[in-house]
Protein backbone atom coordinates (compact mmCIF):
# COMPACT_ATOMS: atom_id res chain seq x y z
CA UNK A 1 10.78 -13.76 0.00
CA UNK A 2 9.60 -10.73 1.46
CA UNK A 3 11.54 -7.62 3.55
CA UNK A 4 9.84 -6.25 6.52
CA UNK A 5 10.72 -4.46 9.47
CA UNK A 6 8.67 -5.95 12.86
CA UNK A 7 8.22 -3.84 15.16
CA UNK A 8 6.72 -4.69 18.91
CA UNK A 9 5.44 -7.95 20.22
CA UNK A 10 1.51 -9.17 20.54
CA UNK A 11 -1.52 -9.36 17.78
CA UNK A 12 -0.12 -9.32 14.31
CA UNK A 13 -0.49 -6.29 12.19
CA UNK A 14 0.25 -6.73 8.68
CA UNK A 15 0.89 -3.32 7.00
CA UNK A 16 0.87 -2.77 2.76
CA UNK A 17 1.68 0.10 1.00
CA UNK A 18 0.60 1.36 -1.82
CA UNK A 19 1.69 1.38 -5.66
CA UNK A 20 5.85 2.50 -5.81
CA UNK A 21 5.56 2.52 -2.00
CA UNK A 22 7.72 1.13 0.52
CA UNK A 23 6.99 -0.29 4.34
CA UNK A 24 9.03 2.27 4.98
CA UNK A 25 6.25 4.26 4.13
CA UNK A 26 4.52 3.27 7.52
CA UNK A 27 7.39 3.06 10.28
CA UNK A 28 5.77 6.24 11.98
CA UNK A 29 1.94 4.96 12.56
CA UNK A 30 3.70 1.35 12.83
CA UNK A 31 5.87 2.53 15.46
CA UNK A 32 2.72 3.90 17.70
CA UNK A 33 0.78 0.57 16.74
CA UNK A 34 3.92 -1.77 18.42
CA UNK A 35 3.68 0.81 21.43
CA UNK A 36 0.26 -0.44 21.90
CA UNK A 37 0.20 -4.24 21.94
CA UNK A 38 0.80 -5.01 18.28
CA UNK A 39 3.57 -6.97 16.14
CA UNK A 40 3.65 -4.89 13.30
CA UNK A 41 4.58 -6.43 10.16
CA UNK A 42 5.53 -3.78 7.25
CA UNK A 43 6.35 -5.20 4.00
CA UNK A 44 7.94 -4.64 1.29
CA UNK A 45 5.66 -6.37 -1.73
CA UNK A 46 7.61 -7.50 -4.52
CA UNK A 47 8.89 -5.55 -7.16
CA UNK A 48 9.05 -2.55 -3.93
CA UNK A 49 11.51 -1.80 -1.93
CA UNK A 50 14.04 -4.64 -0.90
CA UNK A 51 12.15 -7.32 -1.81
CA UNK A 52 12.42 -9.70 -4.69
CA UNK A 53 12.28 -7.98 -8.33
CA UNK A 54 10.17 -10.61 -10.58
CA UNK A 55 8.82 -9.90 -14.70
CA UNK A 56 5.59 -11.90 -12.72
CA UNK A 57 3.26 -9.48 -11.05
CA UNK A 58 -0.82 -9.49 -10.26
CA UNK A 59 -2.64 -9.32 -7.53
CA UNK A 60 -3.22 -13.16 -6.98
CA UNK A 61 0.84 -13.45 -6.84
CA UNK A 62 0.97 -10.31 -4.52
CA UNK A 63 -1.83 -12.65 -2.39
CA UNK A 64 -0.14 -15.47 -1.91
CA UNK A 65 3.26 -13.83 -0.85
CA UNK A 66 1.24 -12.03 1.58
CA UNK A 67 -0.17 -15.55 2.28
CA UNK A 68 3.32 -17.37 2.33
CA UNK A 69 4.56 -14.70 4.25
CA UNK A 70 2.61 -15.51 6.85
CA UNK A 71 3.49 -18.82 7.19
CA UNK A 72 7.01 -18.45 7.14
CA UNK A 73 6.56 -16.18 9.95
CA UNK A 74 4.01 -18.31 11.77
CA UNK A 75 1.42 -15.53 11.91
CA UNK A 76 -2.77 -16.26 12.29
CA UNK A 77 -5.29 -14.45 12.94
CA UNK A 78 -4.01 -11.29 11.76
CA UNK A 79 -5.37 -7.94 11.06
CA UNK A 80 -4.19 -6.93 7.70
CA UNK A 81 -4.39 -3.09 6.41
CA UNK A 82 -3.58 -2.03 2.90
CA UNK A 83 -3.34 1.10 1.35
CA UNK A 84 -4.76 1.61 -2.37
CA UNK A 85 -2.79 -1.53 -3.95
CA UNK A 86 -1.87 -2.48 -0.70
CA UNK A 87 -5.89 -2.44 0.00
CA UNK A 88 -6.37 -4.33 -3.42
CA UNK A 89 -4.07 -6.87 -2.18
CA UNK A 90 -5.69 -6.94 1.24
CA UNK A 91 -8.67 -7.94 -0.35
CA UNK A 92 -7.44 -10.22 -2.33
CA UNK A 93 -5.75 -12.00 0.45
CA UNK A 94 -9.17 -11.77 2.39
CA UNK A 95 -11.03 -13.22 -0.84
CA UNK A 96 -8.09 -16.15 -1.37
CA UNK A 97 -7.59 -16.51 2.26
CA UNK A 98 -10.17 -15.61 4.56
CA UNK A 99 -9.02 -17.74 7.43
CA UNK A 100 -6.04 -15.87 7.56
CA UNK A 101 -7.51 -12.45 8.39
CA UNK A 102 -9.16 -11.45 11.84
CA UNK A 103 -10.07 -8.00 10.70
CA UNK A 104 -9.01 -6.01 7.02
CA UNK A 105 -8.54 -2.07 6.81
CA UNK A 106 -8.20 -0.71 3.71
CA UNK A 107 -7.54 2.40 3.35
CA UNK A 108 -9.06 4.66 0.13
CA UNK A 109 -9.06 2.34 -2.26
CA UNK A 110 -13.34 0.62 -3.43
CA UNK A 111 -13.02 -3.03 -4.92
CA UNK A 112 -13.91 -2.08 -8.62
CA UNK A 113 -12.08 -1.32 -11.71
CA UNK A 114 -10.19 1.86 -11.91
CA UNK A 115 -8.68 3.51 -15.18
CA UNK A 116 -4.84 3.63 -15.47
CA UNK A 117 -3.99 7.25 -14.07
CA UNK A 118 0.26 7.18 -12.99
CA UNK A 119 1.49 7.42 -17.02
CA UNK A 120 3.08 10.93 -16.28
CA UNK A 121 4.52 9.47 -12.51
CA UNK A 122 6.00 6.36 -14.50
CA UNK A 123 7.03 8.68 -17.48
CA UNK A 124 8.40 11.14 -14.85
CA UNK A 125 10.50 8.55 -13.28
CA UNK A 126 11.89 6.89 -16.84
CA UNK A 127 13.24 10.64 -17.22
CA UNK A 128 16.05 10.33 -14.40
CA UNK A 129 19.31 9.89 -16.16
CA UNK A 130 21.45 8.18 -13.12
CA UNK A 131 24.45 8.70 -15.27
CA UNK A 132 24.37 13.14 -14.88
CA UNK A 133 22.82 12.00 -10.79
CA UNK A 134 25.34 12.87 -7.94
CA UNK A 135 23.07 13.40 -5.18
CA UNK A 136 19.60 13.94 -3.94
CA UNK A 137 19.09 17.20 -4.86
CA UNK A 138 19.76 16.87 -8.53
CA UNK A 139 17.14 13.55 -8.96
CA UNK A 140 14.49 15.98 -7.28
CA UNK A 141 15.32 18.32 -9.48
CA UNK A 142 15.34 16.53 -12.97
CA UNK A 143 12.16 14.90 -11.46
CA UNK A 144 10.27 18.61 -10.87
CA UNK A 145 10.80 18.84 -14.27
CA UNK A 146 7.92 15.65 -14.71
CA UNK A 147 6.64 15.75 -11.51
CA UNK A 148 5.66 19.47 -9.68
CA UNK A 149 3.53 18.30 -7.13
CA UNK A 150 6.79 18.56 -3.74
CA UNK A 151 5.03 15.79 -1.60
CA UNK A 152 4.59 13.66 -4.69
CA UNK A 153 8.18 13.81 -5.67
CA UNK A 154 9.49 13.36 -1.97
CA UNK A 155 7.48 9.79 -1.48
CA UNK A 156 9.22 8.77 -4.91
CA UNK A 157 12.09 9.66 -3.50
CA UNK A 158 12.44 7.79 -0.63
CA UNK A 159 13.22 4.48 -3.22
CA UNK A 160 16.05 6.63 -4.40
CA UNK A 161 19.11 4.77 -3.46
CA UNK A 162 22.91 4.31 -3.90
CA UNK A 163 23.56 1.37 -5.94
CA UNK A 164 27.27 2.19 -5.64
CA UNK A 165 29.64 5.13 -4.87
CA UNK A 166 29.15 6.40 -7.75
CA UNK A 167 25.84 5.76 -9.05
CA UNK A 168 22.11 6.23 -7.70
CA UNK A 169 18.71 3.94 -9.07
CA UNK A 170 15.42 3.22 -7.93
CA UNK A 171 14.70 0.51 -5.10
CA UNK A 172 11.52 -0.70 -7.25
CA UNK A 173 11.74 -2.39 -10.49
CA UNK A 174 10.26 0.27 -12.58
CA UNK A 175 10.14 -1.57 -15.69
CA UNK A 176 7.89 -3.82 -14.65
CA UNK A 177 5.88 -1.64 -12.55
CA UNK A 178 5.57 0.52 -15.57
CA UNK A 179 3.72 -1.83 -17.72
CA UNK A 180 1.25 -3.11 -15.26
CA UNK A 181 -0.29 0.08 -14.80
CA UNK A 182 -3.74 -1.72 -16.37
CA UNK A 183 -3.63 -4.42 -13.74
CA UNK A 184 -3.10 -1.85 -11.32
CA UNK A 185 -6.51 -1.19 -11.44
CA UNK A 186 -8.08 -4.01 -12.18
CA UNK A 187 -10.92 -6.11 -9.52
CA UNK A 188 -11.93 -9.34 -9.92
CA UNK A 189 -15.70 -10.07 -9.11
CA UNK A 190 -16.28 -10.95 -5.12
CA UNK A 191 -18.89 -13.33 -6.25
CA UNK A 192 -19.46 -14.49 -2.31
CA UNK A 193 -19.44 -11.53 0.24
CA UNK A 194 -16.54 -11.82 2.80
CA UNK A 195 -18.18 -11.72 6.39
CA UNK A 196 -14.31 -10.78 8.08
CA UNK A 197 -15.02 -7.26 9.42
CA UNK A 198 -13.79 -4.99 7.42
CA UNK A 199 -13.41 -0.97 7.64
CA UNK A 200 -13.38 0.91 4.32
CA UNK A 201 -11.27 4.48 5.62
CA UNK A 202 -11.62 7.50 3.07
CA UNK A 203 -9.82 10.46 2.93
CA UNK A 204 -12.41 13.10 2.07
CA UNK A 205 -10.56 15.13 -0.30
CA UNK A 206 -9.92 11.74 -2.40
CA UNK A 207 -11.56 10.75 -4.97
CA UNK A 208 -10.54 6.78 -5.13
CA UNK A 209 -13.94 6.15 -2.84
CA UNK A 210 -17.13 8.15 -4.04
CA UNK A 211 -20.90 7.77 -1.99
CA UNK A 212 -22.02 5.40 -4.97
CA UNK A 213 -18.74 2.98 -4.21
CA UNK A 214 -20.38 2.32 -0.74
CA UNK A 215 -23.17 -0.22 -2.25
CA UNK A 216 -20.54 -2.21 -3.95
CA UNK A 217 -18.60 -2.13 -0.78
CA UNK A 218 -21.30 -4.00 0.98
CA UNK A 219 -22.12 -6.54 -1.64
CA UNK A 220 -18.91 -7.89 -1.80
CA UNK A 221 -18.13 -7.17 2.13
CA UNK A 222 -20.95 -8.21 4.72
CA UNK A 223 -19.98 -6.65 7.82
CA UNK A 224 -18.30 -3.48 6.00
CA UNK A 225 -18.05 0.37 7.42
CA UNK A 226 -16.95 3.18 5.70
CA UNK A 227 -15.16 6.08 7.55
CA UNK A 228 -14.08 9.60 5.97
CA UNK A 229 -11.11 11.09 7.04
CA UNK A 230 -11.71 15.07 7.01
CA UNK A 231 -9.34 17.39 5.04
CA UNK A 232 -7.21 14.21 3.67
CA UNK A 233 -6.03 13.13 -0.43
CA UNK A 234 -5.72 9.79 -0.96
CA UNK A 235 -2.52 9.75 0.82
CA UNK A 236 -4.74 10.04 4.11
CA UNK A 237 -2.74 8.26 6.81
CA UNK A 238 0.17 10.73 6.19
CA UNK A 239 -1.74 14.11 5.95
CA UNK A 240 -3.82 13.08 8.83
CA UNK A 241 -1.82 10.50 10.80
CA UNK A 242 -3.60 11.22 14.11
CA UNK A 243 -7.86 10.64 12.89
CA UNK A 244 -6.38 8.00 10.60
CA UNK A 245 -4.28 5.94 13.51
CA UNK A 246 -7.69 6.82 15.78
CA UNK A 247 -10.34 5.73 13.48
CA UNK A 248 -8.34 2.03 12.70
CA UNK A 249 -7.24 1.35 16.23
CA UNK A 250 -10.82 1.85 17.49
CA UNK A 251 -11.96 -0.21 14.89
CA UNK A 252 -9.06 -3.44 15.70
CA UNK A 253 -10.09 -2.97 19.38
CA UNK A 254 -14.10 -2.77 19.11
């Protein structure tokens, strides 16, 4: 089973984050989405946040919790955005289950192979030694010992929480997480393009989605469009929550 938080009432809006993300990641652009006729659906996918920690863990699992989600919830027809393995999911769950999805966003993140890249993240993490932890402060500062990069180290962070009184962990199950870095990466063939309308969003200081990545786009998605989100990483929606919020709800309500 799956934690979310739903926020509003009307069309479903499925949210994903990305790789050691959390749905809280999203509460701030989900929050103006429910203001605006959506049910907004942020989720937690497993081995994240508070949902279920499992040694299983690929993107055809991550599919069909998405999928059995869904169900449980009675949602159809929904418009599903993912963000880098929240997008590979998305697609996934648009490949497995295309009667599902109304409309797919994904958000920086081209459906081909890419290399394993978080080793010093994961290694960075693995450092933490909850038993010298106390507070906050101290696992961001045994962390910027790993991890310089300030933004970096507070969206870890936020899965920093208090097991008990007297002793902090992390909210994802790291050990798993750390040894599917490969599969992270990995895309299976869309043999058979997906005609659900789908908007590739880019951030243009990111280098997950280059000009070449736009003709494999449209092989394996038939009514695909690629937007760039100006002076944005890969972590686009945050450093430019107002373009990205535009650029996807003009897309859901074409």
């Amino acid at each position: 089973m799956l934690h979310s938080i739903i926020l509003g009432e009307g069309t479903p809006l499925v949210i994903l984050h990305g790789f050691l993300g959390m749905a809280d990641n999203w509460k701030t652009l989900g929050k103006e989405w429910s203001k605006h006729g959506y049910q907004v659906h942020l989720l937690d996918q497993r081995n994240h946040g508070r949902s279920l920690h499992s040694t299983e863990f690929n993107y055809t699992l991550l599919a069909n919790d998405i999928n059995d989600y869904c169900k449980e919830h009675d949602l159809s027809d929904i418009y599903l955005l993912g963000h880098s393995m929240g997008g590979k999911v998305a697609m996934k769950v648009a490949t497995d289950f295309p009667n599902l999805v109304k409309k797919l966003v994904v958000a920086d993140i081209a459906p081909k192979n890419y290399a394993p890249h978080h080793s010093d993240i994961i290694n960075g993490l693995k450092s933490i030694n909850f038993d010298e932890i106390k507070n906050r402060k101290e696992a961001d500062e045994q962390l910027s010992l790993r991890i310089p990069d300030f933004g970096t180290r507070q969206f870890l962070l936020k899965s920093l929480y208090r097991i008990d009184k007297n002793r902090y962990g992390w909210r994802f199950n790291l050990d798993v997480l750390g040894n599917s870095q490969q599969m992270i990466g990995t895309q299976e063939p869309i043999n058979t393009p997906i005609k659900i309308p789908t908007l590739f969003v880019r951030g243009a200081k990111s280098g997950y989605i280059n000009e070449n990545d736009f003709v494999i786009i449209e092989h394996a998605f038939a009514k695909a469009n690629l937007k760039t989100v100006p002076d944005a990483g890969h972590w686009l929606h945050a450093e430019q929550p107002e373009i990205f919020y535009r650029m996807v709800t003009d897309f859901l309500e074409d």
